[in-house]
Protein backbone atom coordinates (compact mmCIF):
# COMPACT_ATOMS: atom_id res chain seq x y z
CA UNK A 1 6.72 -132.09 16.99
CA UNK A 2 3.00 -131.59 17.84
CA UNK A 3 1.24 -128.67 16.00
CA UNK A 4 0.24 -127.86 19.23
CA UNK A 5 3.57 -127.59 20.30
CA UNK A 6 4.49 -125.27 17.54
CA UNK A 7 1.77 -122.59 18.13
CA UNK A 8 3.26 -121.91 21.70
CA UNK A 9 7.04 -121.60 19.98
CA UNK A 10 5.08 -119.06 18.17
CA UNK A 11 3.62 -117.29 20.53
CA UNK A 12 7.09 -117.56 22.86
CA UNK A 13 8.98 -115.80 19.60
CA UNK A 14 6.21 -113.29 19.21
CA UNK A 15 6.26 -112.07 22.90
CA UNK A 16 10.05 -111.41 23.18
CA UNK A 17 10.07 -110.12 19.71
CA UNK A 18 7.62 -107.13 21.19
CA UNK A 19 8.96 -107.58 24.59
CA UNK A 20 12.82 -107.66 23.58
CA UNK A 21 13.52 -109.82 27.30
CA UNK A 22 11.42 -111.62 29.25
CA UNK A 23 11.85 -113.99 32.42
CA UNK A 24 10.45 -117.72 32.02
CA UNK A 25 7.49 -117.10 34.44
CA UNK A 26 6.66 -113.95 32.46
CA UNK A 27 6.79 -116.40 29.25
CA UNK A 28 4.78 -118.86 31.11
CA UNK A 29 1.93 -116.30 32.01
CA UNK A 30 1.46 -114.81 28.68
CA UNK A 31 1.42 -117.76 26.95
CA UNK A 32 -1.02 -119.34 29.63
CA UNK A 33 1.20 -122.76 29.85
CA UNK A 34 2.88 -124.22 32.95
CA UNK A 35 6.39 -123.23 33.86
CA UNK A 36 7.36 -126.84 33.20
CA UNK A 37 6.04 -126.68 29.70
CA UNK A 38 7.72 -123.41 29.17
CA UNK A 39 10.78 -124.24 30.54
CA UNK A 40 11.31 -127.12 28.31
CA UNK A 41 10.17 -125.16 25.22
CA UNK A 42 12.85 -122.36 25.89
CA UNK A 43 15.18 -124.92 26.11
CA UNK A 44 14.33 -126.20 22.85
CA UNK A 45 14.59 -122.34 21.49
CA UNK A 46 18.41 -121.85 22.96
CA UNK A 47 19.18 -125.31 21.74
CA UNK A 48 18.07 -124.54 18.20
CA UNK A 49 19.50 -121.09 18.30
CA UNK A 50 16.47 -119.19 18.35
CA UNK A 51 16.49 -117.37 21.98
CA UNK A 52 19.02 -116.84 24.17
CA UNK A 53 19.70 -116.05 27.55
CA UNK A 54 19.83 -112.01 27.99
CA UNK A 55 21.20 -111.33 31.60
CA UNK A 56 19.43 -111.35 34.78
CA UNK A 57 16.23 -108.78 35.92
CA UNK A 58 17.43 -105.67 38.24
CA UNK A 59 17.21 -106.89 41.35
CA UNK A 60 13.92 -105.88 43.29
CA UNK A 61 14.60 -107.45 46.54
CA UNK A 62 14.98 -111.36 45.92
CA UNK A 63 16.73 -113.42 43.63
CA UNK A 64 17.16 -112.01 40.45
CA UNK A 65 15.60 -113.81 37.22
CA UNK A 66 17.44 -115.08 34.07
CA UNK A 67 16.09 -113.39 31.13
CA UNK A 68 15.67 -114.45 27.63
CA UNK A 69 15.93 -112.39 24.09
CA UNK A 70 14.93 -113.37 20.80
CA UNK A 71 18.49 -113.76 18.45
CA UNK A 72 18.84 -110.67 16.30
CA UNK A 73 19.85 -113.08 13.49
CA UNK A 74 17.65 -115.76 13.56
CA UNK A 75 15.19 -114.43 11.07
CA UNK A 76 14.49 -111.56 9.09
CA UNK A 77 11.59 -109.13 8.21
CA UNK A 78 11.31 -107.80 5.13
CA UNK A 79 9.66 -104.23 5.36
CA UNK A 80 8.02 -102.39 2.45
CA UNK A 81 6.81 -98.39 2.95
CA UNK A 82 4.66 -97.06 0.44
CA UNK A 83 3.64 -93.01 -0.19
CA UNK A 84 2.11 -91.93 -2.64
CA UNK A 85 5.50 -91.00 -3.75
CA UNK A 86 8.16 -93.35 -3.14
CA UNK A 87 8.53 -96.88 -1.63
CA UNK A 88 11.02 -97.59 0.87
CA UNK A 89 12.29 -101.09 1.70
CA UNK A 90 14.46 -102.65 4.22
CA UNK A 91 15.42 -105.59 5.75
CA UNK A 92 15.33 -105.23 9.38
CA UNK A 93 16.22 -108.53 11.95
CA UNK A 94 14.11 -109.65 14.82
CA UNK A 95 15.50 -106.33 16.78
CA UNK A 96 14.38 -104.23 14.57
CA UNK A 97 18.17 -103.24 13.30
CA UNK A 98 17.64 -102.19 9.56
CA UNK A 99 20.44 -104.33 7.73
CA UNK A 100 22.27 -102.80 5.16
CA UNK A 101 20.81 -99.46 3.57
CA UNK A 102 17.19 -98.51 3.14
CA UNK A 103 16.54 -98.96 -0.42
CA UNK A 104 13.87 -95.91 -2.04
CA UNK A 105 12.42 -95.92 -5.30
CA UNK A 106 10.51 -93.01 -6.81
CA UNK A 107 7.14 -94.76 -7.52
CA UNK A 108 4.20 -92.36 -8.42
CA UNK A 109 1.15 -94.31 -7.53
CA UNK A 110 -1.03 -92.01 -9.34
CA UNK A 111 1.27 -91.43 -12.22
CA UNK A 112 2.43 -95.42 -12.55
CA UNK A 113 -1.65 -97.22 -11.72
CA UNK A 114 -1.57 -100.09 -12.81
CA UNK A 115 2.27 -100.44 -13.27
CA UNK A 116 3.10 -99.61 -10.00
CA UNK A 117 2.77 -103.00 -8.17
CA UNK A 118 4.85 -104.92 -10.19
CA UNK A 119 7.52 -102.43 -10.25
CA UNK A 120 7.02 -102.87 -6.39
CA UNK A 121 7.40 -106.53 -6.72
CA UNK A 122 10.49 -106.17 -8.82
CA UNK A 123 12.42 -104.22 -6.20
CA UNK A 124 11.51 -106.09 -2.85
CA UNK A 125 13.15 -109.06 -5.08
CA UNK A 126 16.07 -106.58 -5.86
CA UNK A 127 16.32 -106.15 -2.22
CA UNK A 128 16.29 -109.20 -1.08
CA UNK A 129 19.10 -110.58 -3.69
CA UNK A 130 21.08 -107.56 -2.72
CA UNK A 131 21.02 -108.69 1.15
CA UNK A 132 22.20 -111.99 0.18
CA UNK A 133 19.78 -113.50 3.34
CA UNK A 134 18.25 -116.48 1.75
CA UNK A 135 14.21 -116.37 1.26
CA UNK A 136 13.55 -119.39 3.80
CA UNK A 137 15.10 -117.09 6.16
CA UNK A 138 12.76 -114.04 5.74
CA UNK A 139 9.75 -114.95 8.09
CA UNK A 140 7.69 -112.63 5.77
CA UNK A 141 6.56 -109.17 4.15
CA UNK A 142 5.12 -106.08 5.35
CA UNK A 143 3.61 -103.30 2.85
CA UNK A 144 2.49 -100.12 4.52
CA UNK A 145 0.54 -98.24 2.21
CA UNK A 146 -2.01 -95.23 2.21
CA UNK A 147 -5.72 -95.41 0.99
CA UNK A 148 -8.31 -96.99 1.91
CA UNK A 149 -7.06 -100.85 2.84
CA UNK A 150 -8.94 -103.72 3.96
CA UNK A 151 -5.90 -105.92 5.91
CA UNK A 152 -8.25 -108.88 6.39
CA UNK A 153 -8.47 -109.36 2.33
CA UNK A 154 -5.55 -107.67 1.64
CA UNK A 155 -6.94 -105.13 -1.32
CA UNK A 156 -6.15 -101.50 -1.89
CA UNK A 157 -9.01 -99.26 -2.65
CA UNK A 158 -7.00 -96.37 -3.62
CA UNK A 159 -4.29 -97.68 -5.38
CA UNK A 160 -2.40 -100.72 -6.25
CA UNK A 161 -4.52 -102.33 -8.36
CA UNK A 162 -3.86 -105.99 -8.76
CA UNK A 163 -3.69 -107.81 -12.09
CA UNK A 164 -6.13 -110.20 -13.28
CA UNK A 165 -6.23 -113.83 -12.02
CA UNK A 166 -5.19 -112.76 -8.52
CA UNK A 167 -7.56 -111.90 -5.60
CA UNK A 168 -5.37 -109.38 -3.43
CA UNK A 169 -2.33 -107.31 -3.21
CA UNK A 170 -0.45 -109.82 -1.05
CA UNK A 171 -1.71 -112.72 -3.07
CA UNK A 172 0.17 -110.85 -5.76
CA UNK A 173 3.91 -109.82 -3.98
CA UNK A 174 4.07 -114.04 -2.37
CA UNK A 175 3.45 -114.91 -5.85
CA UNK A 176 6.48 -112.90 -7.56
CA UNK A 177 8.70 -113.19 -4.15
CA UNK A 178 7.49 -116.53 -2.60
CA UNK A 179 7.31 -114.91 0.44
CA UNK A 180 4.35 -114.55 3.17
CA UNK A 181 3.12 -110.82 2.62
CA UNK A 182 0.75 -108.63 4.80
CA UNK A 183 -0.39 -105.27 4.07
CA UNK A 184 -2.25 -102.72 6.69
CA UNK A 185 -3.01 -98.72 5.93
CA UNK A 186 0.52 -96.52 6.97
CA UNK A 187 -1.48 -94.57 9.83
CA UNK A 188 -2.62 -97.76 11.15
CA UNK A 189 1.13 -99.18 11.15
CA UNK A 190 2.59 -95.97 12.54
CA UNK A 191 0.25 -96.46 15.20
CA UNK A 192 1.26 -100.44 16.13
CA UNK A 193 4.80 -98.86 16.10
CA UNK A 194 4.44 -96.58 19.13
CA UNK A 195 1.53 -99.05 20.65
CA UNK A 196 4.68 -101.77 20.74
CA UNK A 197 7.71 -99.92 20.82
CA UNK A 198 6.98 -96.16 21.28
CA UNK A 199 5.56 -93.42 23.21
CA UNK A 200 2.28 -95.40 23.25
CA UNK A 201 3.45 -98.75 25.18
CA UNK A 202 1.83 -97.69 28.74
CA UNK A 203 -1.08 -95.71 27.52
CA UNK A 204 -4.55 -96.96 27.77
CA UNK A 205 -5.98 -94.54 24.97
CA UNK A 206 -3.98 -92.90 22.47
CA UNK A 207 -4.38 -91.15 18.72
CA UNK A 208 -1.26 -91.41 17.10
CA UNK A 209 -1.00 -88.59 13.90
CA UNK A 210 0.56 -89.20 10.97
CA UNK A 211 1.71 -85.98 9.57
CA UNK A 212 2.98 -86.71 6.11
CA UNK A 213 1.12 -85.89 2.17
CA UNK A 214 -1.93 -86.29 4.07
CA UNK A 215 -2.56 -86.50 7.86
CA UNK A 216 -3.16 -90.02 9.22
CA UNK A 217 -4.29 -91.60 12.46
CA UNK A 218 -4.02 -94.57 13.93
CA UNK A 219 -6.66 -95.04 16.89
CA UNK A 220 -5.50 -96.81 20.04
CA UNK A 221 -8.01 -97.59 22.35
CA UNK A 222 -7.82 -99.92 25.51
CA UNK A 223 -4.92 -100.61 24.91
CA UNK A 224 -5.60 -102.27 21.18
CA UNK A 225 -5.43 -100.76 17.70
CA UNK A 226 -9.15 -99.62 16.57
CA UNK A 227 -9.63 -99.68 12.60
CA UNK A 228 -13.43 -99.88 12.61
CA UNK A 229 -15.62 -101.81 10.98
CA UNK A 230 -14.01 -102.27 7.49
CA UNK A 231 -10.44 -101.71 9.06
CA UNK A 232 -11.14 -97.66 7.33
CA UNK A 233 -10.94 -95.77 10.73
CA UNK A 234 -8.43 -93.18 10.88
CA UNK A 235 -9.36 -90.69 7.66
CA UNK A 236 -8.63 -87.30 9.84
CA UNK A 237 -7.32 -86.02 6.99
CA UNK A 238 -10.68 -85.85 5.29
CA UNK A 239 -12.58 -83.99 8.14
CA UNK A 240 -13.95 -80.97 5.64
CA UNK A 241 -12.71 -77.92 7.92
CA UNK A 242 -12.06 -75.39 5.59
CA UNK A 243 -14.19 -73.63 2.67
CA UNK A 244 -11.31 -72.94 0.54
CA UNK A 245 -12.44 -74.38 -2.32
CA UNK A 246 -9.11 -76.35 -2.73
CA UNK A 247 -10.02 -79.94 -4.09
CA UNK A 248 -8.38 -82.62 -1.89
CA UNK A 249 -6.95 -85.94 -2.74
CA UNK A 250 -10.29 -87.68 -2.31
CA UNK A 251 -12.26 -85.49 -4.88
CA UNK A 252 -13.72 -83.33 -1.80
CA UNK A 253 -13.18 -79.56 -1.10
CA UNK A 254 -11.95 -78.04 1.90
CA UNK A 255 -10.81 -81.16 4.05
CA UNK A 256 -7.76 -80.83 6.72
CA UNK A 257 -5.21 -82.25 4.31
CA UNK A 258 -5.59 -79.36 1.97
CA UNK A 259 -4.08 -76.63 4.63
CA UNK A 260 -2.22 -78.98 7.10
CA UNK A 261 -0.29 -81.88 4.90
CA UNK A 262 3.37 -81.41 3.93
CA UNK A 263 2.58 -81.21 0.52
CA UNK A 264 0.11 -78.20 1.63
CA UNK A 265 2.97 -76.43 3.22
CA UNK A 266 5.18 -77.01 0.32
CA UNK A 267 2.81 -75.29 -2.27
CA UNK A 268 2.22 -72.52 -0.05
CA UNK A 269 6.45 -72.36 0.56
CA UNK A 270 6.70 -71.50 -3.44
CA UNK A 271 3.45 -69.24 -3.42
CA UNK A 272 4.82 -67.34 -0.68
CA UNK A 273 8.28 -66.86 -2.26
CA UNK A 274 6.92 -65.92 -5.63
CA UNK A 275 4.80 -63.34 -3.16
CA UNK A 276 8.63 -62.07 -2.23
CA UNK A 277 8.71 -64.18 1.22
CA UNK A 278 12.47 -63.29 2.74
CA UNK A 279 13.85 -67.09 3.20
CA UNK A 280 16.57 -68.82 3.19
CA UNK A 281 14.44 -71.62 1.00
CA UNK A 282 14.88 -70.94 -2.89
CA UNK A 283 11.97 -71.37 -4.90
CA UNK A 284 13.87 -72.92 -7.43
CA UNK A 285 15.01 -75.69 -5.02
CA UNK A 286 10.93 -76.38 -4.12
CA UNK A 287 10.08 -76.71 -7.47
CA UNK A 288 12.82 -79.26 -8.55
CA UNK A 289 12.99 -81.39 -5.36
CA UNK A 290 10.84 -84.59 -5.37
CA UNK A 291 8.05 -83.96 -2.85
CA UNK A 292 10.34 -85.91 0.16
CA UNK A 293 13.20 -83.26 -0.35
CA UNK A 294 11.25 -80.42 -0.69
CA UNK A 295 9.10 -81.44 2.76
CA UNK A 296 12.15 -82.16 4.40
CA UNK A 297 14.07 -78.22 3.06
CA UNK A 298 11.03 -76.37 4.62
CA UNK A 299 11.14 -78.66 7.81
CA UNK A 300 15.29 -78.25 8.24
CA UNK A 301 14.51 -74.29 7.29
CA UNK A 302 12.38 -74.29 10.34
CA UNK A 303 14.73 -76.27 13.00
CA UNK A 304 17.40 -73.54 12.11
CA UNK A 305 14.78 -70.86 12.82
CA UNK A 306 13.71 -69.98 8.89
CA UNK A 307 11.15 -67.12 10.16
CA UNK A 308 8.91 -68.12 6.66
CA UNK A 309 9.14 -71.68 7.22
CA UNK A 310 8.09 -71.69 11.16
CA UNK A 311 5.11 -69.78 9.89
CA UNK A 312 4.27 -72.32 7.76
CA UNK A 313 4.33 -75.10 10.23
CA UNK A 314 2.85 -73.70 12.81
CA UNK A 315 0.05 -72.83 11.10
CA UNK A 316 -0.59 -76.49 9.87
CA UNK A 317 -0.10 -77.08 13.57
CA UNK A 318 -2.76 -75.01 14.26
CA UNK A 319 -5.19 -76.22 11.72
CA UNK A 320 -3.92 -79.88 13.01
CA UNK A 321 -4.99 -78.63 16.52
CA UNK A 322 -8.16 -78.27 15.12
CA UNK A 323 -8.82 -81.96 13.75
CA UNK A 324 -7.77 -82.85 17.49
CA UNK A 325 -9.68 -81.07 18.93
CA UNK A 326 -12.45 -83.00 17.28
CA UNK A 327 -10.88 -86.09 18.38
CA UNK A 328 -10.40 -84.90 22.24
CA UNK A 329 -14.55 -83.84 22.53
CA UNK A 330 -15.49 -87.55 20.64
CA UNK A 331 -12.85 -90.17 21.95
CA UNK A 332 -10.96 -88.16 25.24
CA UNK A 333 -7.75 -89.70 23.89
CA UNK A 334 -5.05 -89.33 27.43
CA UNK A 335 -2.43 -88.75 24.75
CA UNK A 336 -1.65 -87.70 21.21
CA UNK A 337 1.02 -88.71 19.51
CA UNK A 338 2.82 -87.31 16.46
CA UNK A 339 4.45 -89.47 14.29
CA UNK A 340 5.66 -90.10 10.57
CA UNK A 341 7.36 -87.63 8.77
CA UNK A 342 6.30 -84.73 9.68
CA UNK A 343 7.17 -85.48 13.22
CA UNK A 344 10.44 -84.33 12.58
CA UNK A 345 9.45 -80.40 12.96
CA UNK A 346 8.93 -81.56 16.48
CA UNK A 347 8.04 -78.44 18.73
CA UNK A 348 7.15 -76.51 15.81
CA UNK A 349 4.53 -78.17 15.39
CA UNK A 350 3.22 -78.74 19.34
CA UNK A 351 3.30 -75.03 20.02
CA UNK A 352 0.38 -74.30 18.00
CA UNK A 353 -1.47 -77.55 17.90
CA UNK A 354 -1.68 -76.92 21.75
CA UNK A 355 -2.84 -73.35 20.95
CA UNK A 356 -5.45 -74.86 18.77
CA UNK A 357 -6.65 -77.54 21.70
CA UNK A 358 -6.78 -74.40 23.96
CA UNK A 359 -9.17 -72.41 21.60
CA UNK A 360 -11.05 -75.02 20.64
CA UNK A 361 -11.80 -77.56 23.32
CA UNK A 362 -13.47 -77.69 26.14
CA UNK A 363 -11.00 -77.26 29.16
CA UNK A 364 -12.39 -80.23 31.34
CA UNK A 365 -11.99 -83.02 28.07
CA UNK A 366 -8.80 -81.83 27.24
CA UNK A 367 -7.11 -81.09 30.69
CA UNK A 368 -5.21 -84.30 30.77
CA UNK A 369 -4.44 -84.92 27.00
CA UNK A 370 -0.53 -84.78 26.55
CA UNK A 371 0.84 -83.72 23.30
CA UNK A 372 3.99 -86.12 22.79
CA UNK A 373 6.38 -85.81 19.82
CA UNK A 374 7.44 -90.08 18.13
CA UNK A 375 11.06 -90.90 18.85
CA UNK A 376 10.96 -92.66 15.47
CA UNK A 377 10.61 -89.92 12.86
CA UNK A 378 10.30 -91.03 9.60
CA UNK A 379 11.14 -94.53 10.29
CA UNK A 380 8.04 -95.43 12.16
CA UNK A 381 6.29 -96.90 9.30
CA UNK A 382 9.34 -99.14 8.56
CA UNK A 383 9.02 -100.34 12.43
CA UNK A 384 5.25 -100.63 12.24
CA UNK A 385 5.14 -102.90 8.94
CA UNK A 386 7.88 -104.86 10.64
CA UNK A 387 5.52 -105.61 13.82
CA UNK A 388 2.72 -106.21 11.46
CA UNK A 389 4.47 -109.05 10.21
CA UNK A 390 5.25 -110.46 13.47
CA UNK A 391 1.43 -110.31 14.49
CA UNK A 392 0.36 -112.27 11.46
CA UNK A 393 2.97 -114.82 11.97
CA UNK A 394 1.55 -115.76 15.63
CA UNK A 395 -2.31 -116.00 14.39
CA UNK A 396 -3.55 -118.57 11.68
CA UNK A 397 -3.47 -116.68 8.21
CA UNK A 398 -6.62 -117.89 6.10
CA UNK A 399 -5.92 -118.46 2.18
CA UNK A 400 -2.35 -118.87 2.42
CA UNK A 401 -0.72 -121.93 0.43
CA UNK A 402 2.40 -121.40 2.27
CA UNK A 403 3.72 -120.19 5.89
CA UNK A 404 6.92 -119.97 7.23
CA UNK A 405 7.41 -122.41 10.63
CA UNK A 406 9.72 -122.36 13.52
CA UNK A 407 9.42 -126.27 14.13
């Protein structure tokens, strides 16, 4: 079969993996071939096992169309989430089902440095042995990981170092896993996730925040993810806001992430119950949780109306509000999005940031800005790195000795 020929089985596989059904002359469009040529190319697909055929269209007046799905089972994605805390991998199939049980590993990037990839390496190979799916069948690896990332080359400026004799971080992982890897910054991925699945798909302009140990953004703008002009866009977290004094994750003083990120609210949790805070949240719990657990007590303290905790979230709301609002007067976004972990305090959260957009914004910028809460929660970063994948597969990948083909 003509390489040719391949590319638009690509391209067919890409589209109704983001698309989940699509009618041949929808096919044919996208892919900018004649319906003859992609009729005979789907045909190929449901022969082989690859699509198959979903149902007809809701009927709209005329005869109704046969639509066509990607198998859930045909390949598999292999989906690595990195915090600065823990990693989190699973193997999700071509519908974005996660198969088996997310696996999480405490992995201190700070603390581990130079250890920390390999151990990374070690347990996406753990994980994949455990699934029992054979390699040839994993169409390739995402890592989602925070810092400062540069996709196109695939290095970490943050973390992650890679060891000598190899150029990148996904050089690295498809030497130890023999496996196609890609790797994009978390925010970034969050934001693909609701641009292709989420509360982003119709909107022409959107800033999706990712409130987690810092707070991330991913920048959607007509309609296609903006990273700037090193793939860096995004750093909300570091917009200096505050003289407080507190030192931030980047070596700066005073930036957003030192009053508004999770593990701000978490430190000022214990403070405030050493202060003699009534809560149902024990001190003693905060200080041995891992960082995810104690996060995720102040957030559940909240949703079952913890007076302490809501005051704690809704004033990193507020001061979240506030790094909008900076957004809304530069970029007037028609809809913010929150997303990642911190998502999960839901209208916590959207109470004040609104309060802070009201304060703080000019009334004609922000008059049509909705404030919409992810339907993913924490698992938008899995979804994201997934899609990243996909992407990568359609598009030639340069410096790659190996790619995985649907021929």
């Amino acid at each position: 079969m003509s390489g040719k020929h391949s590319i638009y089985r690509k391209k067919i596989i890409n589209h109704l993996y983001f698309s989940q059904a699509l009618s041949c002359a929808e096919i044919s469009e996208r892919i900018g071939k004649s319906l003859s040529l992609t009729t005979k190319i789907l045909s190929e697909l449901v022969a082989e096992n690859y699509v198959e055929e979903s149902g007809y269209a809701p009927s709209s007046g005329g005869r109704r169309p046969l639509m066509y799905s990607l198998k859930a089972d045909i390949m598999y994605i292999l989906s690595v989430a990195v915090d600065q805390f823990f990693t989190r991998i699973a193997v999700m199939d071509m519908h974005n089902n996660i198969i088996g049980d997310i696996e999480t590993w405490d992995i201190n990037l700070a603390c581990k440095k130079n250890a920390a990839l390999p151990i990374i390496a070690d347990k996406i190979n753990e994980t994949i042995a455990r699934s029992g799916i054979e390699k040839n069948n994993i169409l390739g690896i995402g890592m989602s990981m925070p810092g400062f990332v540069d996709s196109k080359r695939s290095i970490n400026y943050s973390f992650l170092p890679v060891e000598a004799g190899y150029r990148s971080i996904g050089e690295y992982i498809e030497s130890k896993c023999g496996i196609p890897t890609y790797i994009d910054n978390d925010s970034s991925l969050i934001a693909l996730a609701e641009l292709r699945f989420g509360a982003a798909t119709n909107q022409k302009n959107s800033m999706v925040v990712n409130v987690g140990w810092g707070i991330g953004l991913g920048m959607i703008l007509n309609k296609q993810l903006f990273r700037g002009e090193e793939g860096l866009a995004g750093e909300l977290s570091h917009i200096p806001l505050f003289q407080n004094g507190k030192i931030c994750s980047c070596g700066k003083s005073g930036c957003l992430e030192t009053e508004a990120s999770l593990g701000a609210v978490v430190e000022k949790a214990k403070a405030g119950l050493v202060s003699g805070k009534t809560s149902t949240l024990e001190k003693e719990l905060l200080d041995n949780y891992l960082p995810d657990k104690a996060s995720a007590a102040v957030v559940d303290a909240a949703n079952r109306g913890d007076r302490f905790a809501v005051e704690l979230l809704s004033e990193a709301g507020y001061h979240i509000g506030r790094g909008i609002a900076i957004l809304i007067h530069l970029l007037n976004p028609g809809q913010i999005v929150l997303s990642g972990r911190g998502s999960l305090a839901g209208k916590i959260l959207q109470a004040p940031i609104q309060q802070a957009l009201n304060e703080h914004c000019i009334p004609r910028l922000s008059a049509n800005t909705e404030i919409v809460i992810s339907g993913f929660g924490a698992e938008a970063q899995l979804i994201g790195t997934a899609a990243l994948v996909v992407e990568k597969y359609e598009k030639p990948v340069l410096n790659k000795k190996k790619t995985h083909e649907v021929a």
